[in-house]
N, C-alpha and C. Protein backbone atom coordinates (compact mmCIF):
# COMPACT_ATOMS: atom_id res chain seq x y z
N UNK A 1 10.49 33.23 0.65
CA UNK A 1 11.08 31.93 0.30
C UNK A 1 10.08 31.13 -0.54
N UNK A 2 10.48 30.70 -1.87
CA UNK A 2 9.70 29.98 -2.45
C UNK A 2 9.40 28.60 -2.28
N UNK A 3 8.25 27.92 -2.00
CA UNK A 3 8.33 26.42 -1.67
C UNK A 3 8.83 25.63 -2.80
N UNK A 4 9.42 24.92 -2.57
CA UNK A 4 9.69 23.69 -3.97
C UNK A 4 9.84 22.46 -3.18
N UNK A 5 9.16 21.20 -3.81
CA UNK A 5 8.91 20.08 -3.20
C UNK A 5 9.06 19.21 -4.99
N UNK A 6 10.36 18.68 -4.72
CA UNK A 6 10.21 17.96 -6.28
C UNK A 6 9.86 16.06 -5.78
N UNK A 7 10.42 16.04 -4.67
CA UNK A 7 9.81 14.51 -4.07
C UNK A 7 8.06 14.51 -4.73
N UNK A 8 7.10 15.62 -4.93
CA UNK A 8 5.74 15.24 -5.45
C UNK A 8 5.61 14.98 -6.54
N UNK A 9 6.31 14.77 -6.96
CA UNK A 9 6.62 14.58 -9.17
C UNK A 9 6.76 13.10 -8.84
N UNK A 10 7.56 12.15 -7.93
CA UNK A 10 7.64 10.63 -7.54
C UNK A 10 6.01 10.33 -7.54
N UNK A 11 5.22 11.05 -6.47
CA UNK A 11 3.88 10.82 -6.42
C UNK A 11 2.75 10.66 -7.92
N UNK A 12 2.86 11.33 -8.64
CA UNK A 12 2.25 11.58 -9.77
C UNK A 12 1.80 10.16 -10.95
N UNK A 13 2.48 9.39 -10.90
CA UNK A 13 2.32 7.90 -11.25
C UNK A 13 1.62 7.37 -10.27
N UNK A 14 1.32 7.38 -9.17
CA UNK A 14 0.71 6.91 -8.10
C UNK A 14 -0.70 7.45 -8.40
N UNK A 15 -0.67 8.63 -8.14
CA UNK A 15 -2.34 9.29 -8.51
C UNK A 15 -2.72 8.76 -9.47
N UNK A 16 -2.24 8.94 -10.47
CA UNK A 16 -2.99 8.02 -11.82
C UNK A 16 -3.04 7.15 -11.48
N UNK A 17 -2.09 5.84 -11.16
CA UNK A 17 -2.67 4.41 -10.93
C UNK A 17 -3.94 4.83 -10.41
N UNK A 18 -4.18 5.34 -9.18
CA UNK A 18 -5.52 4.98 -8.13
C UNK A 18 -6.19 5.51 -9.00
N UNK A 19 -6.34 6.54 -10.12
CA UNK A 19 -7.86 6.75 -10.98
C UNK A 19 -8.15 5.49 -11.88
N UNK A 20 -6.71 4.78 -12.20
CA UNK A 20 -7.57 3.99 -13.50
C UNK A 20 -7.75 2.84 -12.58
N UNK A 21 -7.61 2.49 -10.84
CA UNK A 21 -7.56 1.30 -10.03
C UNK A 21 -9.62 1.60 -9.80
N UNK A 22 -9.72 2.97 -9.56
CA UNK A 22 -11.01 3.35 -9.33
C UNK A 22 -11.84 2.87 -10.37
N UNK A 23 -11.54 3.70 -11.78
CA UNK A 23 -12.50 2.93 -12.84
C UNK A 23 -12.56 1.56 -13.37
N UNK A 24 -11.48 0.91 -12.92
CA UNK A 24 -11.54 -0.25 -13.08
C UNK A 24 -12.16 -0.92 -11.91
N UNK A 25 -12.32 -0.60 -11.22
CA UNK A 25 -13.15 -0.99 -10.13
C UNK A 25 -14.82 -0.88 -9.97
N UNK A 26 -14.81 0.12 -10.74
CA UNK A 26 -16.55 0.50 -11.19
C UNK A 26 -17.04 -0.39 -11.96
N UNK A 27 -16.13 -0.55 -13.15
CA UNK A 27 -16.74 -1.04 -14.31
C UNK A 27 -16.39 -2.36 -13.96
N UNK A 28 -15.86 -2.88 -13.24
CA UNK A 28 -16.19 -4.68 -13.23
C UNK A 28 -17.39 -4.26 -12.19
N UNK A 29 -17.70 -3.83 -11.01
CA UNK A 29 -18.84 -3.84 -10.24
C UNK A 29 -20.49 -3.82 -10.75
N UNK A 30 -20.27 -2.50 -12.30
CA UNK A 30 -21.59 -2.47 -13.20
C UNK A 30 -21.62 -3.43 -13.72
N UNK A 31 -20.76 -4.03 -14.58
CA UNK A 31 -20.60 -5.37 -15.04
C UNK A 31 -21.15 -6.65 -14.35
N UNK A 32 -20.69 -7.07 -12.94
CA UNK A 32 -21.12 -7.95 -12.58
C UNK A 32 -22.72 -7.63 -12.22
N UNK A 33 -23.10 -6.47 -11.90
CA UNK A 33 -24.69 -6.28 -11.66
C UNK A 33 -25.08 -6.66 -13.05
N UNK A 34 -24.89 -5.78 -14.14
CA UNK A 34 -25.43 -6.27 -15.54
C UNK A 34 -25.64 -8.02 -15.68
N UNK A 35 -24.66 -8.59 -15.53
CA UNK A 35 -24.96 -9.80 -15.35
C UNK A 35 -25.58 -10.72 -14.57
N UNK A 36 -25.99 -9.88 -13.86
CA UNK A 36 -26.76 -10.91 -12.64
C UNK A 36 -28.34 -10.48 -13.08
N UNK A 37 -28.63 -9.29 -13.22
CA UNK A 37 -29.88 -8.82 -13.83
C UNK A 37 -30.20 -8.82 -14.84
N UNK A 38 -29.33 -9.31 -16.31
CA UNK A 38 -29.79 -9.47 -17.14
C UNK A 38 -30.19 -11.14 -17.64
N UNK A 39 -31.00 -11.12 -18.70
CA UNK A 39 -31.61 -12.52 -19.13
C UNK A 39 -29.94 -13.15 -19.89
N UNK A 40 -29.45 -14.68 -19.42
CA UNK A 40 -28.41 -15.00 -19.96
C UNK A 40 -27.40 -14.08 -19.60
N UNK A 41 -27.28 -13.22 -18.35
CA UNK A 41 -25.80 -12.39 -17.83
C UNK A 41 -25.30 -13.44 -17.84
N UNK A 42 -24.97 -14.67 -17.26
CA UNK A 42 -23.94 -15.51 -16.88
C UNK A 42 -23.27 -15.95 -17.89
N UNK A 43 -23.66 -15.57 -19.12
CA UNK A 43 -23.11 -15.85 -20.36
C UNK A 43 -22.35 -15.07 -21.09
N UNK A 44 -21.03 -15.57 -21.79
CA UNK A 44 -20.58 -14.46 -22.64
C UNK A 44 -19.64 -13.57 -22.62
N UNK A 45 -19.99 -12.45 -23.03
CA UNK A 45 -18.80 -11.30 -22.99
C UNK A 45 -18.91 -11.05 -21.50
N UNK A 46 -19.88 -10.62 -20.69
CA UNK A 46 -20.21 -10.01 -19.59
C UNK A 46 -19.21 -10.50 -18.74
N UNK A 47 -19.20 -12.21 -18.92
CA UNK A 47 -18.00 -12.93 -18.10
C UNK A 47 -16.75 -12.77 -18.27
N UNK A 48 -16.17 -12.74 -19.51
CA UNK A 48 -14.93 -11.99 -19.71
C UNK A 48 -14.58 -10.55 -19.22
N UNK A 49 -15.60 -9.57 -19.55
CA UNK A 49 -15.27 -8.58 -19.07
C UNK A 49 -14.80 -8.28 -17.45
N UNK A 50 -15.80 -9.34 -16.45
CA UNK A 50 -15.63 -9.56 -15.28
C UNK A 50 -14.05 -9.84 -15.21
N UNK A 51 -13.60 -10.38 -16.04
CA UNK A 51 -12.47 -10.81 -15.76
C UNK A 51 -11.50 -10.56 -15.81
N UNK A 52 -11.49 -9.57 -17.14
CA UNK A 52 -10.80 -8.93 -17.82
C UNK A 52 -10.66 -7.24 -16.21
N UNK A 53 -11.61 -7.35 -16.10
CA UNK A 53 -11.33 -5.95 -14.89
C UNK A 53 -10.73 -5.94 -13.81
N UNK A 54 -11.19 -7.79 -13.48
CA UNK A 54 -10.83 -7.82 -12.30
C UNK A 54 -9.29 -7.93 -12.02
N UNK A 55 -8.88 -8.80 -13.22
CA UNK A 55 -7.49 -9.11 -13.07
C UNK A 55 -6.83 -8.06 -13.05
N UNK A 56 -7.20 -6.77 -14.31
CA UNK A 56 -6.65 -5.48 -14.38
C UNK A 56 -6.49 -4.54 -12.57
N UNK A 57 -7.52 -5.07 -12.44
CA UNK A 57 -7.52 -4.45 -10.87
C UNK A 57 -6.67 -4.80 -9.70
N UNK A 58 -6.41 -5.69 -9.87
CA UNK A 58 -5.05 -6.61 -8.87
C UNK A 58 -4.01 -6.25 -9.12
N UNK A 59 -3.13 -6.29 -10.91
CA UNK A 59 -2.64 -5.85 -11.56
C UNK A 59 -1.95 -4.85 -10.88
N UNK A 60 -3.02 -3.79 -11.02
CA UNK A 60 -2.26 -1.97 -11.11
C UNK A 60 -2.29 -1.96 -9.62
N UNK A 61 -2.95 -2.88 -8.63
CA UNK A 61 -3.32 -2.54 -7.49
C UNK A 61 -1.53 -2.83 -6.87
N UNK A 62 -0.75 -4.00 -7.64
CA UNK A 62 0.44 -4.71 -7.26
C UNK A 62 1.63 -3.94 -7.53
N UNK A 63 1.11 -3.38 -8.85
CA UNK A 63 2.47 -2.83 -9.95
C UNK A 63 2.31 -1.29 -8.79
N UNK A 64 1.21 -0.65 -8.47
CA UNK A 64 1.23 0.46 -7.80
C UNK A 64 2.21 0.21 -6.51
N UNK A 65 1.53 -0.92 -5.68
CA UNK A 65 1.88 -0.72 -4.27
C UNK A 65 3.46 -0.92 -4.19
N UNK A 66 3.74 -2.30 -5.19
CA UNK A 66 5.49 -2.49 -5.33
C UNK A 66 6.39 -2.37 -5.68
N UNK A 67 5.56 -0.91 -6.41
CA UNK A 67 7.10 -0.12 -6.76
C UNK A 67 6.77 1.31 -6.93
N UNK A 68 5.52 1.48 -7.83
CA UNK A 68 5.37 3.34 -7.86
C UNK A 68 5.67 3.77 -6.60
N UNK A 69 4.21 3.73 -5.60
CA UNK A 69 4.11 4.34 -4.35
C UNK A 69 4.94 4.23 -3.47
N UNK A 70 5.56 2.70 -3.37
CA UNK A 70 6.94 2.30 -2.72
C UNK A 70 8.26 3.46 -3.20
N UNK A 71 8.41 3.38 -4.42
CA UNK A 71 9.59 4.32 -4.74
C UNK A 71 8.83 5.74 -4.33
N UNK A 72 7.67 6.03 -4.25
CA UNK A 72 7.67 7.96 -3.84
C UNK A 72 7.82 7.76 -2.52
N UNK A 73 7.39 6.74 -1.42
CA UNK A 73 7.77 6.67 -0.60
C UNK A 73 9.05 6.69 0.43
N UNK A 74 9.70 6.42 -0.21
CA UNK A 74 11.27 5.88 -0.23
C UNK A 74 11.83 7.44 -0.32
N UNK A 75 11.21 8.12 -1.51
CA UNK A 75 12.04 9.59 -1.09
C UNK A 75 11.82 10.36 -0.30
N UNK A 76 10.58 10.54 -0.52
CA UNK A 76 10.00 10.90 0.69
C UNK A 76 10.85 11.18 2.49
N UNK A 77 11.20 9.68 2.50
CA UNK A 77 11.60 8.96 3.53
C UNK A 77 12.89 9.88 3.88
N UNK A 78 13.88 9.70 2.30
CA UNK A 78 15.04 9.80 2.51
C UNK A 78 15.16 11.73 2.45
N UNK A 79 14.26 12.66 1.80
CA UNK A 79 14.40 13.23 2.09
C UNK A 79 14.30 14.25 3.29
N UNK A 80 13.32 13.40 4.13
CA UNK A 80 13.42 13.73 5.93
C UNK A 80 14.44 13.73 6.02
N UNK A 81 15.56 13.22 6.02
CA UNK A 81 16.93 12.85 6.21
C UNK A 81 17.96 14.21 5.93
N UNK A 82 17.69 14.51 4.72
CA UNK A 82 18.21 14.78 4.04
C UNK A 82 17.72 16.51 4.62
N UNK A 83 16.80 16.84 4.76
CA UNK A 83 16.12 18.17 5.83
C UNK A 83 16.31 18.21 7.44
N UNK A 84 16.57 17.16 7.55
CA UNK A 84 16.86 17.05 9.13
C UNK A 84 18.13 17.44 9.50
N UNK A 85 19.03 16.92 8.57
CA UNK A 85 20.78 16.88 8.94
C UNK A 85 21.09 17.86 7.96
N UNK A 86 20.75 18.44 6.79
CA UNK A 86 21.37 19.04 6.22
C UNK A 86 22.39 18.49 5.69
N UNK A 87 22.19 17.25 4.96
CA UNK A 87 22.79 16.68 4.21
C UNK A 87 22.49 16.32 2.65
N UNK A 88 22.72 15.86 1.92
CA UNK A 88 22.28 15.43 0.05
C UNK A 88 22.55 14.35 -0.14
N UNK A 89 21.51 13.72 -0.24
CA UNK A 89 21.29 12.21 -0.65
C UNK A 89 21.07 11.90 -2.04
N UNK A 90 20.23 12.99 -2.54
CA UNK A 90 19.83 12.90 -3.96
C UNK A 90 19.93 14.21 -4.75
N UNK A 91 19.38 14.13 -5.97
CA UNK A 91 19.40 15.19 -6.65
C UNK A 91 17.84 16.05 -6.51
N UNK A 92 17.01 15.79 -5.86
CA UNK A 92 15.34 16.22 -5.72
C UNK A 92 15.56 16.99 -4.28
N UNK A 93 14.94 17.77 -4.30
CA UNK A 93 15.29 19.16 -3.45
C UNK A 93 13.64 19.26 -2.70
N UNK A 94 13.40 19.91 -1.76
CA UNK A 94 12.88 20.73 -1.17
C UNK A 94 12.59 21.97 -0.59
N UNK A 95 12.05 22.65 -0.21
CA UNK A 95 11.76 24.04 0.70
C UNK A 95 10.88 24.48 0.86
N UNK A 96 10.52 24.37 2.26
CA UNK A 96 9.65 25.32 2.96
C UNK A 96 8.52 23.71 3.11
N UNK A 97 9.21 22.64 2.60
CA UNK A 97 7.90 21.50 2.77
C UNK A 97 7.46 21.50 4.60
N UNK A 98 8.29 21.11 4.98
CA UNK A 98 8.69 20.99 6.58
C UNK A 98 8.49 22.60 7.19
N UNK A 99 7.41 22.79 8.20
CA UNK A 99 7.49 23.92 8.51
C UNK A 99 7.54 23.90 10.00
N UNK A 100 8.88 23.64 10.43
CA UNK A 100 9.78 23.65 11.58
C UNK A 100 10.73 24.36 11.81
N UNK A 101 11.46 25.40 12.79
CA UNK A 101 12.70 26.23 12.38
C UNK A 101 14.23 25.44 13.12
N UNK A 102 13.57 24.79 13.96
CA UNK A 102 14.65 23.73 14.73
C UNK A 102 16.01 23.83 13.33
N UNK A 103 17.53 23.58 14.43
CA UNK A 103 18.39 23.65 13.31
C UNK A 103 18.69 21.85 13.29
N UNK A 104 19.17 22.00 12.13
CA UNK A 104 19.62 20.57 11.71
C UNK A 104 20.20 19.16 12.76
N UNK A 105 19.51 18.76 13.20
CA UNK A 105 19.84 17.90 14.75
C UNK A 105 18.84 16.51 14.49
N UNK A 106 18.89 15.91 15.06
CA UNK A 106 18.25 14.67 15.80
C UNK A 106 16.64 14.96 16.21
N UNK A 107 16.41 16.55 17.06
CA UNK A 107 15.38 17.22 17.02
C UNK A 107 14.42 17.38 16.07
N UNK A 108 15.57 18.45 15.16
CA UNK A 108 14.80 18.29 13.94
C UNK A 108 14.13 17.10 13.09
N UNK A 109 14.57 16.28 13.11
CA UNK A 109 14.44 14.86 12.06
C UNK A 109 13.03 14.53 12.95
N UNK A 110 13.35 14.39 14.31
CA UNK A 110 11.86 14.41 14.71
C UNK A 110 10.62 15.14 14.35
N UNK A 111 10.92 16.14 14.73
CA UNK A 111 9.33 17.27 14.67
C UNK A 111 9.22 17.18 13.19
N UNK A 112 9.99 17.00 11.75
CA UNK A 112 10.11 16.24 10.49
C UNK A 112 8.78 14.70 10.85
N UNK A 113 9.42 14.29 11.35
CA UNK A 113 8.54 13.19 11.16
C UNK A 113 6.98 13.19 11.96
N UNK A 114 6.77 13.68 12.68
CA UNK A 114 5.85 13.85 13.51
C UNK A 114 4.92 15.12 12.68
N UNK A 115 5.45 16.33 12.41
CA UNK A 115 4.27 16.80 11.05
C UNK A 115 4.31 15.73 9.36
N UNK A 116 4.86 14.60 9.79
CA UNK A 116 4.50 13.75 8.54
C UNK A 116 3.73 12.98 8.82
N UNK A 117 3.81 12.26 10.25
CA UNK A 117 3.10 11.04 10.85
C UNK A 117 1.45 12.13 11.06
N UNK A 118 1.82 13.58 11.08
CA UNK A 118 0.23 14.19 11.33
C UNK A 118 -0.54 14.32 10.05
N UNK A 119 0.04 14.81 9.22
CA UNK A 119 -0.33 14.66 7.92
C UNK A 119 -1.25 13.46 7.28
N UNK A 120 -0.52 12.47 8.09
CA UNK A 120 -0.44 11.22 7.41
C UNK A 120 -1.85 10.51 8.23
N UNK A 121 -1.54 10.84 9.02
CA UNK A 121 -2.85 10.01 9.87
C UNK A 121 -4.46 11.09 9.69
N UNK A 122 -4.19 12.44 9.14
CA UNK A 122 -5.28 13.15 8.71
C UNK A 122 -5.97 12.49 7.04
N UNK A 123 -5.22 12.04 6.04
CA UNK A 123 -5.36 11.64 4.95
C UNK A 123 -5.34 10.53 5.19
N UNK A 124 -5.12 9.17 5.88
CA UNK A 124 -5.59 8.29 6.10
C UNK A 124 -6.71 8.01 6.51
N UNK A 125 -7.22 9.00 7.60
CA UNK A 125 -8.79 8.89 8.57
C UNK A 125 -9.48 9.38 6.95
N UNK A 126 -9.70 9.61 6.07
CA UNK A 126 -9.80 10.65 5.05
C UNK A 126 -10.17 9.63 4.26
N UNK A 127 -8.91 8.37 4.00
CA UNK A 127 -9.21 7.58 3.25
C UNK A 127 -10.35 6.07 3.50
N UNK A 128 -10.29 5.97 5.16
CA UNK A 128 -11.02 4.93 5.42
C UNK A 128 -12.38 4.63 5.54
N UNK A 129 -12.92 5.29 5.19
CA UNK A 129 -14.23 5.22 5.10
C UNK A 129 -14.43 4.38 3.53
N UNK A 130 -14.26 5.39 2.99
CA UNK A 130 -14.14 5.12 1.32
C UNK A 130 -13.44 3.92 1.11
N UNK A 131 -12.80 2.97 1.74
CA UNK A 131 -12.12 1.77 1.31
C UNK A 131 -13.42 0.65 2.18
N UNK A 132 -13.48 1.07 3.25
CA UNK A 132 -14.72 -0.03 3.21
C UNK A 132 -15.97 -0.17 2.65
N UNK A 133 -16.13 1.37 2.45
CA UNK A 133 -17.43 1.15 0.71
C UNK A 133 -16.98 0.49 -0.17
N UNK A 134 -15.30 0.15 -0.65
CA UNK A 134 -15.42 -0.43 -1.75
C UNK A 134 -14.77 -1.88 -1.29
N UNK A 135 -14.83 -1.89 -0.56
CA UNK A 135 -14.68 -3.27 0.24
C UNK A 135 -15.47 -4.14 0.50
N UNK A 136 -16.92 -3.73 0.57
CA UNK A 136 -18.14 -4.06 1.09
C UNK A 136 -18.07 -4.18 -0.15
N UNK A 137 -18.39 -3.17 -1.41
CA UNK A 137 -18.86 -3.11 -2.89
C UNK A 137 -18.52 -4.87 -3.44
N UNK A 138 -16.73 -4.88 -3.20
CA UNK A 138 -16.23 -5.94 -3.63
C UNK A 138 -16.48 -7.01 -3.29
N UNK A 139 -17.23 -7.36 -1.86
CA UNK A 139 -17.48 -8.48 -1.33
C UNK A 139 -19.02 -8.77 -1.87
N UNK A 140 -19.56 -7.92 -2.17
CA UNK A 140 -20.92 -8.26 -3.34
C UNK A 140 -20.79 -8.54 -3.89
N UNK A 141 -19.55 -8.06 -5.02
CA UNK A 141 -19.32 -8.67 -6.31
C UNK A 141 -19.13 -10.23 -6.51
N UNK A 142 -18.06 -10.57 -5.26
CA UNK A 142 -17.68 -11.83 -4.90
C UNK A 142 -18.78 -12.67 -5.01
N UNK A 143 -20.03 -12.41 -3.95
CA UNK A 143 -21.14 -13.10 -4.01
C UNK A 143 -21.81 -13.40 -5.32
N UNK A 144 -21.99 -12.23 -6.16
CA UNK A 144 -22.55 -12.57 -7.40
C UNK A 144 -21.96 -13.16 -8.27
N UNK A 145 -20.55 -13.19 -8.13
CA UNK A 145 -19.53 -14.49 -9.10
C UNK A 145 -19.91 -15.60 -8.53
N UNK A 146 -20.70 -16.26 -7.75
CA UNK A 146 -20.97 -17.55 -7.19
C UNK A 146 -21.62 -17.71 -8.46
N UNK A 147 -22.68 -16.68 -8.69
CA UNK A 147 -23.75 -17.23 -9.87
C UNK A 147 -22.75 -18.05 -11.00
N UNK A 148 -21.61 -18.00 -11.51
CA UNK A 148 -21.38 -18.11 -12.57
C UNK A 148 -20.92 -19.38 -12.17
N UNK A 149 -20.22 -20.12 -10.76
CA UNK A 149 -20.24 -21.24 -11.00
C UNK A 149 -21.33 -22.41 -11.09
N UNK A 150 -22.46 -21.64 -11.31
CA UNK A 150 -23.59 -22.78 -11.85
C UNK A 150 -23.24 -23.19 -12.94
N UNK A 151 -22.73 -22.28 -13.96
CA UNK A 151 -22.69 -22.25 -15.47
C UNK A 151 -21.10 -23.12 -15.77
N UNK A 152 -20.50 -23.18 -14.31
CA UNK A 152 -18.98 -23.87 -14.42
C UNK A 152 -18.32 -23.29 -14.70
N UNK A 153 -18.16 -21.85 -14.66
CA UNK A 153 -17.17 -20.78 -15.30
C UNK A 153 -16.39 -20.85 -13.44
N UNK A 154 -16.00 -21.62 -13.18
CA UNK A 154 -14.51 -21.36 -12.26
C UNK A 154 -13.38 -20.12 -12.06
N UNK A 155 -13.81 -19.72 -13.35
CA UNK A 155 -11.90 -18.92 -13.44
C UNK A 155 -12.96 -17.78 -12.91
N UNK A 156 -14.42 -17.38 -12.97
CA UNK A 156 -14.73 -16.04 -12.85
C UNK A 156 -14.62 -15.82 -10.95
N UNK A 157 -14.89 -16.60 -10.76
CA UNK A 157 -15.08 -17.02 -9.10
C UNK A 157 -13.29 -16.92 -8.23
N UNK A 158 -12.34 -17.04 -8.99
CA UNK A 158 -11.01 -17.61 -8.43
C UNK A 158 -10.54 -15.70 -9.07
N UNK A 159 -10.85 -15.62 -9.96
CA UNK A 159 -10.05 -13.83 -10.19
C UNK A 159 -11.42 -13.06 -9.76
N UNK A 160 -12.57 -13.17 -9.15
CA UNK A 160 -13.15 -12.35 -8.29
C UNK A 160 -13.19 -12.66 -6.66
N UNK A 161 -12.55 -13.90 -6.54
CA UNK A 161 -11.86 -14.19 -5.30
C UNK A 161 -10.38 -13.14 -4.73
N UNK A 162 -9.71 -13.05 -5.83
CA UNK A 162 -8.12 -12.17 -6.10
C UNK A 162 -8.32 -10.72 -5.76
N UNK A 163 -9.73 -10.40 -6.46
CA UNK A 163 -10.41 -8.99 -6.66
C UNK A 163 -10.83 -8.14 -5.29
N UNK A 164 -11.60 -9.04 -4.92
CA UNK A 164 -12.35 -8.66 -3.51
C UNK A 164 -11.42 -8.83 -2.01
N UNK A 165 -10.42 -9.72 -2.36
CA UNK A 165 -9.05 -10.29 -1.31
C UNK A 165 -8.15 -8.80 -1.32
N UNK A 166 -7.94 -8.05 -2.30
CA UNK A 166 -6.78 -7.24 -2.57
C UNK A 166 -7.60 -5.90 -1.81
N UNK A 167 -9.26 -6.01 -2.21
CA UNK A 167 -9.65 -4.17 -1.64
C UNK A 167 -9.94 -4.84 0.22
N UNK A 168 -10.08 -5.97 0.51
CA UNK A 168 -10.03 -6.87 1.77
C UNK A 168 -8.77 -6.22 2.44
N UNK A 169 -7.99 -7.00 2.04
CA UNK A 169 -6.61 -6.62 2.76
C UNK A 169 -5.62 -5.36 2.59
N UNK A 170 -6.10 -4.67 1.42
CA UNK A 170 -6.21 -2.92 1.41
C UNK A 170 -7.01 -2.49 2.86
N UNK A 171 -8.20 -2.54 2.98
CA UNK A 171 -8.79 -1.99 3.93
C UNK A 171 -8.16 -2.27 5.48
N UNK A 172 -8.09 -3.81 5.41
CA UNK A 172 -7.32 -3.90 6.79
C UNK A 172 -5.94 -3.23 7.10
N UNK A 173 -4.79 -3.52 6.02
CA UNK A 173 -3.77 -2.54 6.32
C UNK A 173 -4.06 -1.11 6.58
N UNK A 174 -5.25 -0.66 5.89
CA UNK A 174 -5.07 1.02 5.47
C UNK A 174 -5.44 1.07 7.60
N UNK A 175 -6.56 0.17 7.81
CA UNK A 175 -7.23 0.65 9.65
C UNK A 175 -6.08 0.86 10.51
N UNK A 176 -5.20 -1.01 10.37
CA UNK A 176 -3.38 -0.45 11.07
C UNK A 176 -3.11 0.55 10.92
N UNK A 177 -2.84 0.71 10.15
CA UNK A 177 -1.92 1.85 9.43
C UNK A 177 -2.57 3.40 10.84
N UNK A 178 -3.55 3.28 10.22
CA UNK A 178 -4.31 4.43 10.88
C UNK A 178 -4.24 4.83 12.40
N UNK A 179 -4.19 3.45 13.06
CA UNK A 179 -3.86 3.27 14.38
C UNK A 179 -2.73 3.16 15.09
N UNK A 180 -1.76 2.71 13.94
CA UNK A 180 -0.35 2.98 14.35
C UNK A 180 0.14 4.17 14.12
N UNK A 181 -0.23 4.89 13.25
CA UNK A 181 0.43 6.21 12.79
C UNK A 181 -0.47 7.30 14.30
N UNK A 182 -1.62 7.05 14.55
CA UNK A 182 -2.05 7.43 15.90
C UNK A 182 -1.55 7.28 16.63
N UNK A 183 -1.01 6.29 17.21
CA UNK A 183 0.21 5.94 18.63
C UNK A 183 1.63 6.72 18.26
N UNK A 184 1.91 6.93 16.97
CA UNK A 184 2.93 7.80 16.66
C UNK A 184 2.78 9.12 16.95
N UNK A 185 1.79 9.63 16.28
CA UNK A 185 1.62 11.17 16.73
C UNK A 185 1.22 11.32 18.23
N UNK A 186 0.53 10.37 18.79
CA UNK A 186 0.59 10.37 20.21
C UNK A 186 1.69 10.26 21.09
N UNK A 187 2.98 9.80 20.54
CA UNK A 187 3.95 9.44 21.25
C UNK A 187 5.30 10.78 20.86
N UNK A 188 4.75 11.31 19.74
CA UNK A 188 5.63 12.87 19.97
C UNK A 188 5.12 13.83 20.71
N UNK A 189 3.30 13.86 20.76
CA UNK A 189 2.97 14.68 21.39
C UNK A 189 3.36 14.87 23.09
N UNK A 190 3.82 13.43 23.47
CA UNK A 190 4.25 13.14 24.46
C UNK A 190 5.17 13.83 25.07
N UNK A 191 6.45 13.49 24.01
CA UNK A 191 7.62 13.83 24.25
C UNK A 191 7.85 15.29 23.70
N UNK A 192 7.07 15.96 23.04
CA UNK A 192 7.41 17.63 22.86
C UNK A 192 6.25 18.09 24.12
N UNK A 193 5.19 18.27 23.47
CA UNK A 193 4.21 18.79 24.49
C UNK A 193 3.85 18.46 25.78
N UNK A 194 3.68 17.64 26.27
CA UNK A 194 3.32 17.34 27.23
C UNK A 194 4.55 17.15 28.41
N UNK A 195 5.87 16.41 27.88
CA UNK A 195 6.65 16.39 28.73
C UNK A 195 7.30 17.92 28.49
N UNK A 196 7.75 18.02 27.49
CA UNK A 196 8.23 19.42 27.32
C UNK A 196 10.00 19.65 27.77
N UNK A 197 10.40 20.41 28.45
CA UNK A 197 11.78 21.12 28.67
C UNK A 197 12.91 20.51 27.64
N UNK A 198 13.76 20.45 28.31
CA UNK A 198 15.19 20.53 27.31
C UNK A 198 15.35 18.94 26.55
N UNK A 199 16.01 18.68 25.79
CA UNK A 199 16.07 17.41 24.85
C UNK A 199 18.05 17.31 25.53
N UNK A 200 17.07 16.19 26.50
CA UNK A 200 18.56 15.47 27.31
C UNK A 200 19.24 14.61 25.79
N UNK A 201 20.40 13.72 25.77
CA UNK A 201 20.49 12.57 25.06
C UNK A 201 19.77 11.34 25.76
N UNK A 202 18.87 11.30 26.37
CA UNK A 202 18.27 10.14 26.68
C UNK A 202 17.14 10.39 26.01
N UNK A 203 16.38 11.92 26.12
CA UNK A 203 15.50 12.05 25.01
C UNK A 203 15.83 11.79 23.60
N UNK A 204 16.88 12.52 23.04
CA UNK A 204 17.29 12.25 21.92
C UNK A 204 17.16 10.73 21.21
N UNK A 205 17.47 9.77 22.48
CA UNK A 205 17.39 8.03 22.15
C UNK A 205 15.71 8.29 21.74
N UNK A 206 15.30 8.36 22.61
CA UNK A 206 13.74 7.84 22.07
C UNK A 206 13.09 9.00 21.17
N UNK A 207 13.32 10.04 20.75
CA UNK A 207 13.20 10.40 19.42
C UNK A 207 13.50 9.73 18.15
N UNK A 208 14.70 9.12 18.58
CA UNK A 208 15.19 7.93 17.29
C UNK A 208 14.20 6.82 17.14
């Protein structure tokens, strides 16, 4: 059986955002060091550029989360659905993504979601480290935009306020995230493994 997973073609706009969210994230960070260490940094292009990155960085960080990743998400979503019941929601197909043999039930849609919620909480633990390096990174940056309101440059301080707020509250959602999707996979492991035998309809409720 050949795998085909066309829901990962939704993803593919997403990956790119996060490379050019990354380099844009570097290069305002070198930037604001350049300016703090150089003679007259607080002056100039250096400040625009700060600005010019940072805003870019909020930007793709917004246009990503509220609609690319949101829409691969969404199929994602719907194609659990759509593998669980053996039904067609869309025209984007799958096989062999889900590697469960359960037949098309309420069951299924579970152990579906529970190797997603495992997946998911492995590439999350994956991702959190690396968001509070650049979380921490960003909250330096923040500090060194103070310098510029000596010089009265305001706007650099208020869009590196925007800058360092967005990888801020990135990091805190991504920890939830991490901990809830843990109580999830903890709470199937529950109900397959540990409790185990037959799937009453009272189980069936709390699979839903």
């Amino acid at each position: 059986m050949n795998r085909r997973d066309d829901i990962s073609k939704l993803y593919t706009t997403p990956s790119f955002l996060n490379k050019i969210l990354t380099l844009l994230f570097w290069l305002n960070t070198v930037v604001a060091f350049a300016a703090l260490c150089l003679p007259n940094g607080s002056d100039g292009i250096l400040i625009w550029l700060q600005v010019l990155f940072a805003l870019a960085c909020v930007l793709v960080s917004v246009i990503d989360d509220g609609f690319f990743w949101f829409k691969a998400e969404s199929g994602r979503r719907q194609n659990c659905i759509e593998d669980a019941f053996a039904i067609e929601l869309s025209e984007k197909k799958t096989n062999g993504y889900y590697n469960n043999a359960a037949a098309p039930s309420i069951v299924r849609y579970a152990l579906d979601n529970y190797e997603s919620a495992y997946c998911s909480q492995s590439t999350s633990r994956k991702m959190l480290p690396k968001a509070i390096i650049k979380t921490v990174v960003a909250m330096i940056v923040f500090l060194i935009s103070w310098r510029a309101v000596e010089n009265g440059d305001i706007v650099l301080l208020v869009v590196q306020t925007l800058f360092s707020s967005t990888f801020l509250l990135d990091t805190i959602m991504l920890g939830l995230y991490v901990f809830r999707v843990g109580r999830i996979c903890d709470n199937f492991y529950t109900l397959f493994i540990s409790e185990g035998g037959a799937i009453t309809p009272s189980r069936e409720a709390l699979l839903l």
